[in-house]
Every structure is written in structure tokens, then in C-alpha cells.
N, C-alpha and C. Protein backbone atom coordinates (compact mmCIF):
# COMPACT_ATOMS: atom_id res chain seq x y z
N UNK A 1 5.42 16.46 -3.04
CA UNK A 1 5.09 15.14 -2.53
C UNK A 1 3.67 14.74 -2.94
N UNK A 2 2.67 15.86 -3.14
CA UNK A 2 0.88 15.08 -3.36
C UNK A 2 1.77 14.71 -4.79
N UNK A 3 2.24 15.66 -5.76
CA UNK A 3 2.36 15.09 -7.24
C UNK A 3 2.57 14.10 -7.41
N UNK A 4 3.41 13.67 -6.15
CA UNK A 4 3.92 11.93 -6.80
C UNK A 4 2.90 11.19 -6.14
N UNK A 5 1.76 11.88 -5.70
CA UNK A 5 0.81 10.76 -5.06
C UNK A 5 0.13 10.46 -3.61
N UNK A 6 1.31 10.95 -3.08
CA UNK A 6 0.88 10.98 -1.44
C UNK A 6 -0.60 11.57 -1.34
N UNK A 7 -0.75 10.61 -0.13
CA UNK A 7 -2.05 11.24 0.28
C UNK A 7 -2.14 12.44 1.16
N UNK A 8 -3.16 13.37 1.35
CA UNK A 8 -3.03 14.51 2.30
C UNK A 8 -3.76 13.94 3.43
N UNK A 9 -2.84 13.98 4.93
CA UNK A 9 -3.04 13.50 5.79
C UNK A 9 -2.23 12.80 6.25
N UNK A 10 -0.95 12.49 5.62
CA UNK A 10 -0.31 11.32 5.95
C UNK A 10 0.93 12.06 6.11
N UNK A 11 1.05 13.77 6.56
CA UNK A 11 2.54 14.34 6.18
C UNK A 11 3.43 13.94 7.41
N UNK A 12 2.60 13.72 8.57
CA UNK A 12 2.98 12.89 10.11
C UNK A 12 3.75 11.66 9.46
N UNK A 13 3.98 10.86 8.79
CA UNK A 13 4.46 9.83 8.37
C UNK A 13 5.34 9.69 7.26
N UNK A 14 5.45 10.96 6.58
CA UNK A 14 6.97 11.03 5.75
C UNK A 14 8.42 10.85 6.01
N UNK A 15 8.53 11.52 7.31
CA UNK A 15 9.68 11.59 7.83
C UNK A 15 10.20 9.81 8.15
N UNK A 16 9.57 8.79 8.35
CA UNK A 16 9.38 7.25 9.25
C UNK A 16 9.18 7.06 7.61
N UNK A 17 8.72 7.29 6.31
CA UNK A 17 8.87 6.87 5.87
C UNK A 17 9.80 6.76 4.23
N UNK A 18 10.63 8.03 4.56
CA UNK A 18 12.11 8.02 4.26
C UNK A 18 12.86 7.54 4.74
N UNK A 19 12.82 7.51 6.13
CA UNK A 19 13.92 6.87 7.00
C UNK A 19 14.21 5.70 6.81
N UNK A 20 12.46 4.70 6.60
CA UNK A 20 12.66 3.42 6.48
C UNK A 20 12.22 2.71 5.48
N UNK A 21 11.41 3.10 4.41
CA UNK A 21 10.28 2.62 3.23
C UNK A 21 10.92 2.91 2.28
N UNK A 22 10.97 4.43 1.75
CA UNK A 22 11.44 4.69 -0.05
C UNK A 22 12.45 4.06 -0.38
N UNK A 23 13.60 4.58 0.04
CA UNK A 23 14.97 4.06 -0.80
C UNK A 23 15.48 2.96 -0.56
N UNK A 24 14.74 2.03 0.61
CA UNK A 24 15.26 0.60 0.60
C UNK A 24 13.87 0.07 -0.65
N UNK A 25 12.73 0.63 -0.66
CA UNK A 25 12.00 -0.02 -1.47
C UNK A 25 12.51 0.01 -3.26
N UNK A 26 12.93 1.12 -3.28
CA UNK A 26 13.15 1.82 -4.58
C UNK A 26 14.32 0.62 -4.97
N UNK A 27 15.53 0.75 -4.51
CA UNK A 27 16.55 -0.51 -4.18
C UNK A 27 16.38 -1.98 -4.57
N UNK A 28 15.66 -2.18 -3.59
CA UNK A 28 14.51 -3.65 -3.51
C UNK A 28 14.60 -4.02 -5.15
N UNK A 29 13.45 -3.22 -5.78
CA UNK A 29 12.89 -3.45 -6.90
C UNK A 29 13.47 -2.78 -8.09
N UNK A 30 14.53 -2.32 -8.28
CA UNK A 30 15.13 -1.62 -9.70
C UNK A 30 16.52 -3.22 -9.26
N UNK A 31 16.73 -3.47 -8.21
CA UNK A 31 18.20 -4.43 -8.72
C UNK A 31 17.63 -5.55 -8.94
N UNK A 32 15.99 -6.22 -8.44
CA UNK A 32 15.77 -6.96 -9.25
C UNK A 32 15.04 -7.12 -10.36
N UNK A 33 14.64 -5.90 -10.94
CA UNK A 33 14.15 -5.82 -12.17
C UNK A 33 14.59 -5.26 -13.14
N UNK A 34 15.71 -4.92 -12.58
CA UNK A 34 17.06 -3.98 -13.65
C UNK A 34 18.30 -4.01 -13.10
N UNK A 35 19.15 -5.25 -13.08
CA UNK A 35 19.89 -5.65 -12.41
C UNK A 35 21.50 -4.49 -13.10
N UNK A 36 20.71 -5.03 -14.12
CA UNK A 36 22.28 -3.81 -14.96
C UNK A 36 22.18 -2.61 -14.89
N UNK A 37 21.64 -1.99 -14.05
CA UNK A 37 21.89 -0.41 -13.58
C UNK A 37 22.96 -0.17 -13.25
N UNK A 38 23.02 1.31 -13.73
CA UNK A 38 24.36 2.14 -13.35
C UNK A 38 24.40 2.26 -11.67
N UNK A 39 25.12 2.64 -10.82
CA UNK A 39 24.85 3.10 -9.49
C UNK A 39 24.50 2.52 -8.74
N UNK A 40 24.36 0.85 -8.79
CA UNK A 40 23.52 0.29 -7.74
C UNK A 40 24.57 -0.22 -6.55
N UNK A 41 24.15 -0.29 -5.63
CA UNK A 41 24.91 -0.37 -4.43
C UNK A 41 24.49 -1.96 -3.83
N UNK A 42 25.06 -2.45 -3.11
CA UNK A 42 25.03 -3.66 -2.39
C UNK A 42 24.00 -3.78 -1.54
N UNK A 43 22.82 -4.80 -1.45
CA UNK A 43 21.98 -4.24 -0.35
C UNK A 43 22.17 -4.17 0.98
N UNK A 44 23.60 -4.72 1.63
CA UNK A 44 23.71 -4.68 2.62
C UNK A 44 23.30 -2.53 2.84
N UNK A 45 23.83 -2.17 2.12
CA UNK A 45 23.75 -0.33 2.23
C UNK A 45 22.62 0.25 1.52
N UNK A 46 21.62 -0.68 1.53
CA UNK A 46 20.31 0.05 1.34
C UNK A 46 19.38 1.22 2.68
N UNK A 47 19.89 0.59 3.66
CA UNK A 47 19.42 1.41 4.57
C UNK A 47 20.65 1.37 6.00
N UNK A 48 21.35 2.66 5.78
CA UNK A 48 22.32 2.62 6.69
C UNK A 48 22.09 4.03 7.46
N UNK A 49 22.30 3.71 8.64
CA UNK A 49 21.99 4.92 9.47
C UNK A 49 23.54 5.43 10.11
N UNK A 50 23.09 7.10 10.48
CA UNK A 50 24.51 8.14 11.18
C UNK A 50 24.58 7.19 12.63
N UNK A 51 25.37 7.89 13.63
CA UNK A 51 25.42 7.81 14.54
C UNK A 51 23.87 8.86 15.41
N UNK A 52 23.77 9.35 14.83
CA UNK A 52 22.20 9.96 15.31
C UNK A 52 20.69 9.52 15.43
N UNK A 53 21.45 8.14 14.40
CA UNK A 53 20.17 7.19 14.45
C UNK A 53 19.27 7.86 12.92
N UNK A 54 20.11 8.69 12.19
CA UNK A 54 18.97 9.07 11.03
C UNK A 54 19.61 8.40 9.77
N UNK A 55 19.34 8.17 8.80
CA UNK A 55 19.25 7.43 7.45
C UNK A 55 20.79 7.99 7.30
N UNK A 56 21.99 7.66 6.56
CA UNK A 56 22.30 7.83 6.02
C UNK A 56 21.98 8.00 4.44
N UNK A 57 22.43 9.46 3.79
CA UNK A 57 21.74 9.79 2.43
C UNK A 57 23.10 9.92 1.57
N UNK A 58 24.42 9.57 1.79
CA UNK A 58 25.19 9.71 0.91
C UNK A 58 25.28 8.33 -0.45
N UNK A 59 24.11 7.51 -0.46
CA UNK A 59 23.60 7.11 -1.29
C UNK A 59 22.79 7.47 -2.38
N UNK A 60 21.72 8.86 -1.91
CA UNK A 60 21.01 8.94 -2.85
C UNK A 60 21.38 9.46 -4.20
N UNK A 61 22.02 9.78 -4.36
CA UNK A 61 22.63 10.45 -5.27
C UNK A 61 22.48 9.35 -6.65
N UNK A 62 22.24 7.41 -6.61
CA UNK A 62 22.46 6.47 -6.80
C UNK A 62 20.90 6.60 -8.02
N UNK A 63 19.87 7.07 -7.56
CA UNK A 63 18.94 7.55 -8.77
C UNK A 63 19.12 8.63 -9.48
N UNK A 64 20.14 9.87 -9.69
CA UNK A 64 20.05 10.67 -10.24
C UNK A 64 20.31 10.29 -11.50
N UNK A 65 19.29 10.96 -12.56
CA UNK A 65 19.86 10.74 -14.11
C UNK A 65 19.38 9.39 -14.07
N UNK A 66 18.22 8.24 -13.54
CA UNK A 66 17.50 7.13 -14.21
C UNK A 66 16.19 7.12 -14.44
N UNK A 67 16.29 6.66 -15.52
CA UNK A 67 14.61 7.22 -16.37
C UNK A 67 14.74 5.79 -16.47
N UNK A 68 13.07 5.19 -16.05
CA UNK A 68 12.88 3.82 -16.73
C UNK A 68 12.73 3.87 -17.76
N UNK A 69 12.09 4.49 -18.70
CA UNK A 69 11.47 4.53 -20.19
C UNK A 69 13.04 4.35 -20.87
N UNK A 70 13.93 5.15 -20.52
CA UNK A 70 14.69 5.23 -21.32
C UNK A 70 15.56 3.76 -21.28
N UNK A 71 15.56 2.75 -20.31
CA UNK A 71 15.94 1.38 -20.09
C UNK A 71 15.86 1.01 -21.22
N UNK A 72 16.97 -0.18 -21.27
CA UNK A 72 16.48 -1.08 -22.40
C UNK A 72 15.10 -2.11 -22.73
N UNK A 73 14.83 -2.75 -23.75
CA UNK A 73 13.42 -3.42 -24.06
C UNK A 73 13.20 -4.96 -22.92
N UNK A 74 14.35 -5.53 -22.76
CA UNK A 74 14.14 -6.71 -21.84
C UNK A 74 14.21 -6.30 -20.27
N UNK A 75 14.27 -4.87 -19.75
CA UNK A 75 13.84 -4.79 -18.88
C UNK A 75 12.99 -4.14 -18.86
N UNK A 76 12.07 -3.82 -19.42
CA UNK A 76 10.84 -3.25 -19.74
C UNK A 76 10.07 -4.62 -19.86
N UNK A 77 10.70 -5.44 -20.39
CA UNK A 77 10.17 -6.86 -20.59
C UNK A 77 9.56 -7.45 -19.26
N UNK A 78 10.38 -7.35 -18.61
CA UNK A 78 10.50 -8.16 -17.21
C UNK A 78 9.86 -7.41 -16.48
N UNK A 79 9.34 -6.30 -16.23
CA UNK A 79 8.42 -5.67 -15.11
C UNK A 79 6.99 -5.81 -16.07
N UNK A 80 7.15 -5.63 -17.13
CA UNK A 80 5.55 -6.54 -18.05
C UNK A 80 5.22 -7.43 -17.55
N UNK A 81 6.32 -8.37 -17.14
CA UNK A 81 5.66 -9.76 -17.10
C UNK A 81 5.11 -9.98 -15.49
N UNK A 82 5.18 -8.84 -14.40
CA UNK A 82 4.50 -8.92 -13.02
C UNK A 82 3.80 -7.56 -13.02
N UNK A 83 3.51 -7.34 -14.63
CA UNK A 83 2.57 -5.91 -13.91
C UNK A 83 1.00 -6.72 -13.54
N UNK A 84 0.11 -5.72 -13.36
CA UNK A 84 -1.05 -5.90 -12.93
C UNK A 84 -1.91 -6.34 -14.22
N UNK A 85 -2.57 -6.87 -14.58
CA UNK A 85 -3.49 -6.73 -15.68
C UNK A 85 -4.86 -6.63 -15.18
N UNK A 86 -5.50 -6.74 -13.84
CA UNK A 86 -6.80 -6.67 -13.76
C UNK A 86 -7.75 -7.92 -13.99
N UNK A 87 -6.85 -9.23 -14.43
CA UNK A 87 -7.48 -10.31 -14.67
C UNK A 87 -7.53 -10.93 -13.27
N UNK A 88 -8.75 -11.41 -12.78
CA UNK A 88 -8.94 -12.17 -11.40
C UNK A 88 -9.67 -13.81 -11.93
N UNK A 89 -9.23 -14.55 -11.47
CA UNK A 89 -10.00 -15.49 -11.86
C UNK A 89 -11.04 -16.37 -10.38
N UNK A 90 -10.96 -15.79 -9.57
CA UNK A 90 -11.96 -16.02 -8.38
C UNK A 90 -12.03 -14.40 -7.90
N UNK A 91 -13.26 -14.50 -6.43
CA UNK A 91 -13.41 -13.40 -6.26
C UNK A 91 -12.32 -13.13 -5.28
N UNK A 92 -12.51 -11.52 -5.24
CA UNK A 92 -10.85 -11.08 -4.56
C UNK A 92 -11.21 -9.98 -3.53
N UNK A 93 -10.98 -9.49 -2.62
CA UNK A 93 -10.88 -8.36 -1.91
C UNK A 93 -9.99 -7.57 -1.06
N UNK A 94 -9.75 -5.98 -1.70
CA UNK A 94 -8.40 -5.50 -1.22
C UNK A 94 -9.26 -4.71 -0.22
N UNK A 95 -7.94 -4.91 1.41
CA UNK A 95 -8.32 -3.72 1.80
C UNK A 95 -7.24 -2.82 1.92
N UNK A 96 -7.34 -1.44 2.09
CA UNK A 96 -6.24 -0.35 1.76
C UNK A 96 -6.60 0.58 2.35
N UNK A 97 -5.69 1.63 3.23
CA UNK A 97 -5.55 2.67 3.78
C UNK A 97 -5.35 3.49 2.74
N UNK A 98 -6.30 4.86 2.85
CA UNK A 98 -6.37 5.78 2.81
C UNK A 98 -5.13 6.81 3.18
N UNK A 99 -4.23 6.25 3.79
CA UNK A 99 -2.74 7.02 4.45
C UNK A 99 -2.15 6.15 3.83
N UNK A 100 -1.87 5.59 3.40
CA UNK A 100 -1.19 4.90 2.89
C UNK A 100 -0.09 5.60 2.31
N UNK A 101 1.58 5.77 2.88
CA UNK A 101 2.43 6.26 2.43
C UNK A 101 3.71 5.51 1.41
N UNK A 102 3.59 4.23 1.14
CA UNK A 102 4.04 3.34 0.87
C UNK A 102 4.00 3.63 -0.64
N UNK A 103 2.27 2.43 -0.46
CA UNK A 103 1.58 2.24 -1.99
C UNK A 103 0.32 3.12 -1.97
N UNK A 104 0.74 4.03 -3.00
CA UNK A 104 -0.38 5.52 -2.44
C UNK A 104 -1.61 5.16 -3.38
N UNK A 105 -2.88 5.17 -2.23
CA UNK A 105 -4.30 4.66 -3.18
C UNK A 105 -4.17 5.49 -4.70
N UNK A 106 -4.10 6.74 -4.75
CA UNK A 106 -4.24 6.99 -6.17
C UNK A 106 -3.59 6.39 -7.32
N UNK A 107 -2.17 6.11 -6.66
CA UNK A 107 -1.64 5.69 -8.07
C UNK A 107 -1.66 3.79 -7.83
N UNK A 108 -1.77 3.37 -7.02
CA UNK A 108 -2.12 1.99 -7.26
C UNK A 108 -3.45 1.03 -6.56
N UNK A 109 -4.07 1.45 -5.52
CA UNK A 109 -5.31 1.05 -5.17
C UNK A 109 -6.49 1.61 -5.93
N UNK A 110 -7.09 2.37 -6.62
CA UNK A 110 -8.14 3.05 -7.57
C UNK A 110 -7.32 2.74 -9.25
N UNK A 111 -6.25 2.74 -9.46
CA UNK A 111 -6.30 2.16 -11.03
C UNK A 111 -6.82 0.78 -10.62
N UNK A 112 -5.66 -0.25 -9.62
CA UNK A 112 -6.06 -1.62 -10.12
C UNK A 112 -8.02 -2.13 -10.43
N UNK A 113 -7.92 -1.23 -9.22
CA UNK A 113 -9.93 -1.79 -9.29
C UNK A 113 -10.62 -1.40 -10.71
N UNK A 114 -9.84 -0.13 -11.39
CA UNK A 114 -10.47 0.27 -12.51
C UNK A 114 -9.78 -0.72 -13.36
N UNK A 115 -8.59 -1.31 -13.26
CA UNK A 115 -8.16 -2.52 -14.31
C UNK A 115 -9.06 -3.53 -14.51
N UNK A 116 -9.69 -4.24 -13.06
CA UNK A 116 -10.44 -5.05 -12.82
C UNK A 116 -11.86 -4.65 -13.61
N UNK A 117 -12.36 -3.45 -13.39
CA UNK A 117 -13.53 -3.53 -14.04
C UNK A 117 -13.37 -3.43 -15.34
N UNK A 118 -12.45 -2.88 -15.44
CA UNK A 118 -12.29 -2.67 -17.47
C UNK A 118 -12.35 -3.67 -18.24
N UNK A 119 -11.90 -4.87 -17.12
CA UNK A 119 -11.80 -6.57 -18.09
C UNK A 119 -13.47 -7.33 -17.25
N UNK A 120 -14.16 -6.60 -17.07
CA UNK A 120 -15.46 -6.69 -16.71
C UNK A 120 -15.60 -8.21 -15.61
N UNK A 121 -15.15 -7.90 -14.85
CA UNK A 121 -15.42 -8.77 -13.69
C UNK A 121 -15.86 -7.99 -12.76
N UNK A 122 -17.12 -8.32 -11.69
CA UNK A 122 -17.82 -7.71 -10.90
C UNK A 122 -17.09 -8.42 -9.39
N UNK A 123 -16.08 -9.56 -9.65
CA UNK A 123 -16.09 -10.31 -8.60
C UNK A 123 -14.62 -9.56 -7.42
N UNK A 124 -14.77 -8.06 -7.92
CA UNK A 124 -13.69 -7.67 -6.52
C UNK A 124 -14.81 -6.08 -5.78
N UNK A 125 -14.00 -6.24 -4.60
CA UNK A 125 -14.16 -5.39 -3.78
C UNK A 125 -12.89 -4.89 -3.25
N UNK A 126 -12.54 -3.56 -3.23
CA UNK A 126 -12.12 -2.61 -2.64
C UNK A 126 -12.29 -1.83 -1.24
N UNK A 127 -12.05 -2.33 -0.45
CA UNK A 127 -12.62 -1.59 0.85
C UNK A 127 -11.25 -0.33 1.39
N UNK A 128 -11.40 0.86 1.00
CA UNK A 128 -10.35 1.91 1.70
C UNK A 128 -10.91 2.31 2.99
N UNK A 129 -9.90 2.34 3.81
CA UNK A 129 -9.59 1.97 5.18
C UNK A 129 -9.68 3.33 5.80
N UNK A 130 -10.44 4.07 6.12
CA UNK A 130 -10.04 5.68 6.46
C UNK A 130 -9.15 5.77 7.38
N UNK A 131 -8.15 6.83 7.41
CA UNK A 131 -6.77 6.84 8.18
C UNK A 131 -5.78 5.81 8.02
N UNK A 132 -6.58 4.79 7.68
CA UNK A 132 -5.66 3.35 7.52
C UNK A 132 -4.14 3.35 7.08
N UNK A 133 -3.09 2.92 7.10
CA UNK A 133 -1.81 2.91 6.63
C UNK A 133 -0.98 1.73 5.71
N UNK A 134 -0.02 1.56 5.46
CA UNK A 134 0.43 0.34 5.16
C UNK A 134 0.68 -0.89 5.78
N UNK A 135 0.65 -0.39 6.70
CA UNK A 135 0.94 -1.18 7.89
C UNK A 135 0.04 -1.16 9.15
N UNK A 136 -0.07 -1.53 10.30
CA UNK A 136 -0.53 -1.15 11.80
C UNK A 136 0.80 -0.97 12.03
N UNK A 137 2.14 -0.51 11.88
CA UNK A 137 3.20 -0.91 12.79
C UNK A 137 3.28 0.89 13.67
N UNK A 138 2.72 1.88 13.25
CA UNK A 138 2.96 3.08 14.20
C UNK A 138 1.74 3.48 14.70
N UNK A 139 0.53 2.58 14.11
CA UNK A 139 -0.74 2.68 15.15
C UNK A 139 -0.63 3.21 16.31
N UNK A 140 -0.94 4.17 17.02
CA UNK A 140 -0.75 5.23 18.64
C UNK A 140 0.73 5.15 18.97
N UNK A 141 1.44 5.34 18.10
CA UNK A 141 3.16 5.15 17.87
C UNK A 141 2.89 6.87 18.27
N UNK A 142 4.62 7.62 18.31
CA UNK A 142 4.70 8.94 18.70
C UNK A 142 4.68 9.15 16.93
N UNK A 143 4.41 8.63 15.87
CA UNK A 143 3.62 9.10 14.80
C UNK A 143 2.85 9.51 14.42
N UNK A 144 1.60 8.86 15.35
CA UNK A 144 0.03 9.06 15.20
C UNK A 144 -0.13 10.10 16.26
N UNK A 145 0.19 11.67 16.12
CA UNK A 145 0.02 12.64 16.81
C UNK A 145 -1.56 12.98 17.26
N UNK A 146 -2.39 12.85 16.68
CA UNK A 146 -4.11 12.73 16.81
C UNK A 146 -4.27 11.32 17.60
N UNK A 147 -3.35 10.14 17.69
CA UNK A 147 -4.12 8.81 17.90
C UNK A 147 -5.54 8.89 17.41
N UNK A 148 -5.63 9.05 15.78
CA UNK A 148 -6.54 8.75 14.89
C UNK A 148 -6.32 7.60 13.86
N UNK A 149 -4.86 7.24 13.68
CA UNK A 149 -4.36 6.32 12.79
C UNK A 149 -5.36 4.67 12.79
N UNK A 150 -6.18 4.11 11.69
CA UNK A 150 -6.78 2.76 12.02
C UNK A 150 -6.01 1.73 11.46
N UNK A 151 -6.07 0.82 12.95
CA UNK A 151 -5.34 -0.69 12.30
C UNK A 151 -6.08 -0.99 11.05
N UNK A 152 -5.21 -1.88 10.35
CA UNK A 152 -6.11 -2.39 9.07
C UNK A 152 -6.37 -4.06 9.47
N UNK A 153 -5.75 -4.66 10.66
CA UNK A 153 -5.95 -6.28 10.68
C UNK A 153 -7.47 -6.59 10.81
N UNK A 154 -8.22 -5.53 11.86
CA UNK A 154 -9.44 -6.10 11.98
C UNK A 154 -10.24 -5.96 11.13
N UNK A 155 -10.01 -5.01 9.91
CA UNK A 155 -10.87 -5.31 8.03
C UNK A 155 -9.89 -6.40 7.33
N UNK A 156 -8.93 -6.57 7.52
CA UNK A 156 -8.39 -8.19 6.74
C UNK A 156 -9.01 -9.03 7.48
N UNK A 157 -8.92 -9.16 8.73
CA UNK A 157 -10.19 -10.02 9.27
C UNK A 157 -11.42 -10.32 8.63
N UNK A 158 -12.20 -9.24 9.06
CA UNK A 158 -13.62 -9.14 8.31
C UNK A 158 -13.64 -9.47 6.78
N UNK A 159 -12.66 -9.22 6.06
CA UNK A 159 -12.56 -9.76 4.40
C UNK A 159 -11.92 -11.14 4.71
N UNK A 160 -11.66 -11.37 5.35
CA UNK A 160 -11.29 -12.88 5.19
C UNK A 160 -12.88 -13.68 5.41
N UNK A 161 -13.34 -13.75 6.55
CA UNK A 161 -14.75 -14.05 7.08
C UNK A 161 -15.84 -13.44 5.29
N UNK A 162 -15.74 -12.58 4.91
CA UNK A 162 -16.54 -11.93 3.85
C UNK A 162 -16.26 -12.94 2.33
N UNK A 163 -14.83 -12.81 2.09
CA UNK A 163 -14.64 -14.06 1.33
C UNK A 163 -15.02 -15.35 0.92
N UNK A 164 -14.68 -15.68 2.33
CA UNK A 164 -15.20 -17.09 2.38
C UNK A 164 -16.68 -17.57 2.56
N UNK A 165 -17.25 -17.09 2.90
CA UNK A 165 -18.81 -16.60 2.54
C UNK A 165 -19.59 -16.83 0.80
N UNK A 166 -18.34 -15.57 0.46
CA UNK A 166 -18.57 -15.10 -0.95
C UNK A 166 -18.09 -16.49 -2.16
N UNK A 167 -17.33 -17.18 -1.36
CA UNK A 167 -16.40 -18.71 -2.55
C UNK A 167 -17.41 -19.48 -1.77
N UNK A 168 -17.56 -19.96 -0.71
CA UNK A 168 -18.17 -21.43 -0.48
C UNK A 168 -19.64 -21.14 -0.23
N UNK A 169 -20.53 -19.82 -0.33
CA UNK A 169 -22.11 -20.04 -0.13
C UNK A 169 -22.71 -19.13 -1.03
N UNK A 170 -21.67 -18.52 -1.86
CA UNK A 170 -22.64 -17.29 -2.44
C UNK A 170 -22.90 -16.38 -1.94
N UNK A 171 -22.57 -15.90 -1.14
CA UNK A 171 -23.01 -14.55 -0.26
C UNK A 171 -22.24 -13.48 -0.58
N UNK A 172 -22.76 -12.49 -1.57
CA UNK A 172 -21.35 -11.20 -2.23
C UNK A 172 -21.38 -10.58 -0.99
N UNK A 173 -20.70 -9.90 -0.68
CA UNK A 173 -20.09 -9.19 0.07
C UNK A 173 -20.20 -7.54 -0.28
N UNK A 174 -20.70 -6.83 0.82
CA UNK A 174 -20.83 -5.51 0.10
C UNK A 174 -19.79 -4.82 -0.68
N UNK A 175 -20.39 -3.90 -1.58
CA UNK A 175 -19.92 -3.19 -2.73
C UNK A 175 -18.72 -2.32 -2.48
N UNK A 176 -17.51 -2.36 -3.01
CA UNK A 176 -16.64 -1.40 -2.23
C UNK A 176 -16.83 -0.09 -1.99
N UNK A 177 -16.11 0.38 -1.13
CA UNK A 177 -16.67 1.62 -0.63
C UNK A 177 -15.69 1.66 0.83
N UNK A 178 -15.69 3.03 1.69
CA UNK A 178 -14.80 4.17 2.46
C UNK A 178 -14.64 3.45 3.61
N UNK A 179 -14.51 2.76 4.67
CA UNK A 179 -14.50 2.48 5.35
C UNK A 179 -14.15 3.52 6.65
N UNK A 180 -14.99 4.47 7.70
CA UNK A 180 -15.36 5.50 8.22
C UNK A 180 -14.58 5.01 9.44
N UNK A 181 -13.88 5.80 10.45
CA UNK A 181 -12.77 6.20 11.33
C UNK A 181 -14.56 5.71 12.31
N UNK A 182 -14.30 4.61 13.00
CA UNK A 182 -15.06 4.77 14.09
C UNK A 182 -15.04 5.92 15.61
N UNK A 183 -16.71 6.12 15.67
CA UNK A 183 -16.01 7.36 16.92
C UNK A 183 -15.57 7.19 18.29
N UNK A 184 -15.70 5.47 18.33
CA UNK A 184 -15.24 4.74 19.74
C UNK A 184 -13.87 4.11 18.80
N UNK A 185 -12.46 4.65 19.25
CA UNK A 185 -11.53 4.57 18.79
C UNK A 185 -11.23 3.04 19.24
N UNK A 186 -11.67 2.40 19.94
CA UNK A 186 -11.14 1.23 20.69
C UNK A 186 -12.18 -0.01 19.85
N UNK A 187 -12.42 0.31 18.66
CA UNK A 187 -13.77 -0.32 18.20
C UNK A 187 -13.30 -0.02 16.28
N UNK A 188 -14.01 -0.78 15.52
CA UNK A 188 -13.88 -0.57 14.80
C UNK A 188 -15.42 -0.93 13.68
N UNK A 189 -15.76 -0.57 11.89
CA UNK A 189 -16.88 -0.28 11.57
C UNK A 189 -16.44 -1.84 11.05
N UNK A 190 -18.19 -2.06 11.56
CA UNK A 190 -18.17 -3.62 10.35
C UNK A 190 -18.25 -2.90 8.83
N UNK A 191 -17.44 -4.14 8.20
CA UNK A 191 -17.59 -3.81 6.18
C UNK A 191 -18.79 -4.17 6.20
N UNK A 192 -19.68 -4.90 6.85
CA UNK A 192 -21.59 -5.83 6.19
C UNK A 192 -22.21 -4.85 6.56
N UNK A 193 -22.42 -3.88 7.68
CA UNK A 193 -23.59 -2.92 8.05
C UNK A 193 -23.07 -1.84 8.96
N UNK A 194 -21.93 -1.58 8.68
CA UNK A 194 -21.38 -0.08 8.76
C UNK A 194 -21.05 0.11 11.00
N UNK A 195 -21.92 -0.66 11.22
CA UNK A 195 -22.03 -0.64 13.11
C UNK A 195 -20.56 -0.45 13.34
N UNK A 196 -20.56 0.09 14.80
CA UNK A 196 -18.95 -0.51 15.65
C UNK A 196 -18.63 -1.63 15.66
N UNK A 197 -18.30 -1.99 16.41
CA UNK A 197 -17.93 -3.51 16.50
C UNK A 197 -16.54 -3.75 17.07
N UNK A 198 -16.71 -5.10 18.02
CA UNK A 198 -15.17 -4.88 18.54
C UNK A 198 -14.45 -5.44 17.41
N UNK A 199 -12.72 -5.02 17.61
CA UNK A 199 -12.25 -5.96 16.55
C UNK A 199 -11.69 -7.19 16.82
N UNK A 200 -11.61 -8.05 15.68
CA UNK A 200 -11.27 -9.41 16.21
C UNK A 200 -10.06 -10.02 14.93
């Protein structure tokens, strides 16, 4: 699981996110970007559960033996044409968990920013969210066994407020960088000068 990316720290959240994330996501995005696949199933049965309440898996079997590379050229075409290129044409700011079990920072939050700088624009920030997730949806859930897990709304907050700053007065916004697990859990770190702060 790290090989394909996962972060360490996030193994509390594999299980919630097989059940409900991979193979409806995987699904999601190969029938509409490779509609002529072998094996594809109806999405009503992208995510069907036992009577136990756990995933049904007599689907998976539905990726064995698919290699994208080996796809044909017009669907190789068509995920070209929504990949990332790193071109921003105003300023931008991501924020992203560090847990993130979804979209795992290594393989897509730290390239895009390195896309961005490679086409030499200074105008993004990156803020990773420590503990942060894809979501707030299991925030002090019976997931978050530590109740260490951090919402991410009150840093989309603060980057929203930071933004708009940064487009209508000029005011950059600090440099990306870690965003630290406050030690008053009921509180969270400003992105401008690192303090607690309630969230809003």
C-alpha cells in the first residue's frame, strides 16, 4: 500500500476507504475515460454492499489484466486533454492533507506544485494540512482512533480570506509549507503567523 503511495499514518482509514473511495473511484473514471473497456459493469454496481453491511467484492476481479499504457492512442488522447499541465493563469492555492487516502500527496499534491514551478510561476501556494484528510467527513468519527484527525474547512477558509487579499490588494500570502496539528485540538494554526486560532 506505501508503494502505491499511501501515506504512513493513514492505515486507520484504509479499511472506510475500500469500502467506499477506490473502486467506485477507479469505476468513476476508466468508464468515462475509456468507455470501451473490457469488464466494465453498470454504475448502478459500483458500490454494492453484503448483508453485513461490507462492500461487495465479486466485482473486482473487473481490473484484472488492464494496463492503461497498453490502451489504445485516443484514449490516451482523452485523459491528455484533462491532465494537469502546471499552467495557472491567476494566483491559486491548494490546501491538502497529509492523510490523505484518496489523492495521496506524493503522487499528486508535490508533483502538481513541482509542475507549477517548472513552467515558472511563483503565483501558487501549497499548504499540507498535517493529519488532514480528503475530506472532514470521519473527523472524531470511530476512525480517528487518536481524535488527532484535522478538519481541512477552517484552512479553505483561511485560503479563501488569503486569496482574495492576494487578487484584489497585493498581499502574497505566505510561502507554502506544513501546516502543524494544533495542541488545543478544538483550535486550529493560522496559515499568516502559525498562532492557534479559533476556526471559522
Amino acid at each position: 500500500m506505501y508503494e502505491a503511495g499511501l501515506p504512513k499514518g493513514t492505515e486507520n482509514y484504509w479499511f472506510y476507504s475500500d469500502q467506499h473511495k477506490w473502486f467506485n473511484t477507479l469505476n468513476r473514471y476508466r468508464d468515462e475515460l475509456d468507455p470501451t473497456a473490457k469488464k466494465t459493469i453498470p454504475w448502478q454496481q459500483y458500490t454494492n454492499y453484503d448483508h453485513f453491511g461490507l462492500r461487495n467484492r465479486s466485482n473486482d476481479y473487473i481490473f484484472n489484466g488492464y494496463h492503461f499504457d497498453k490502451r489504445p492512442d485516443y484514449v490516451k488522447k482523452t485523459v491528455k486533454e484533462i491532465e494537469n499541465t502546471g499552467e495557472i493563469k491567476a494566483p491559486l492555492i491548494t490546501v491538502f492533507g497529509t492523510w490523505d487516502a484518496v489523492l495521496f500527496p506524493d503522487v499528486h499534491a508535490y508533483p502538481y506544485e513541482k509542475l507549477v514551478k517548472n513552467n515558472g510561476s511563483d503565483d501558487y501556494r501549497l499548504y499540507m494540512i498535517e493529519k488532514g484528510a480528503h475530506s472532514d467527513a470521519l473527523v472524531r468519527s470511530e476512525y480517528d482512533i487518536g481524535k488527532d484527525r484535522q478538519p481541512l474547512a477552517p484552512y479553505v477558509h483561511q485560503s479563501f480570506d488569503l486569496v482574495i487579499e492576494w487578487v484584489e490588494n497585493g498581499q502574497e500570502p505566505p510561502r507554502s509549507k506544513k501546516i502543524a496539528t494544533p495542541q488545543n485540538r478544538l483550535k486550529v494554526e493560522s496559515i499568516q503567523n502559525g498562532k492557534e486560532i479559533e476556526p471559522y
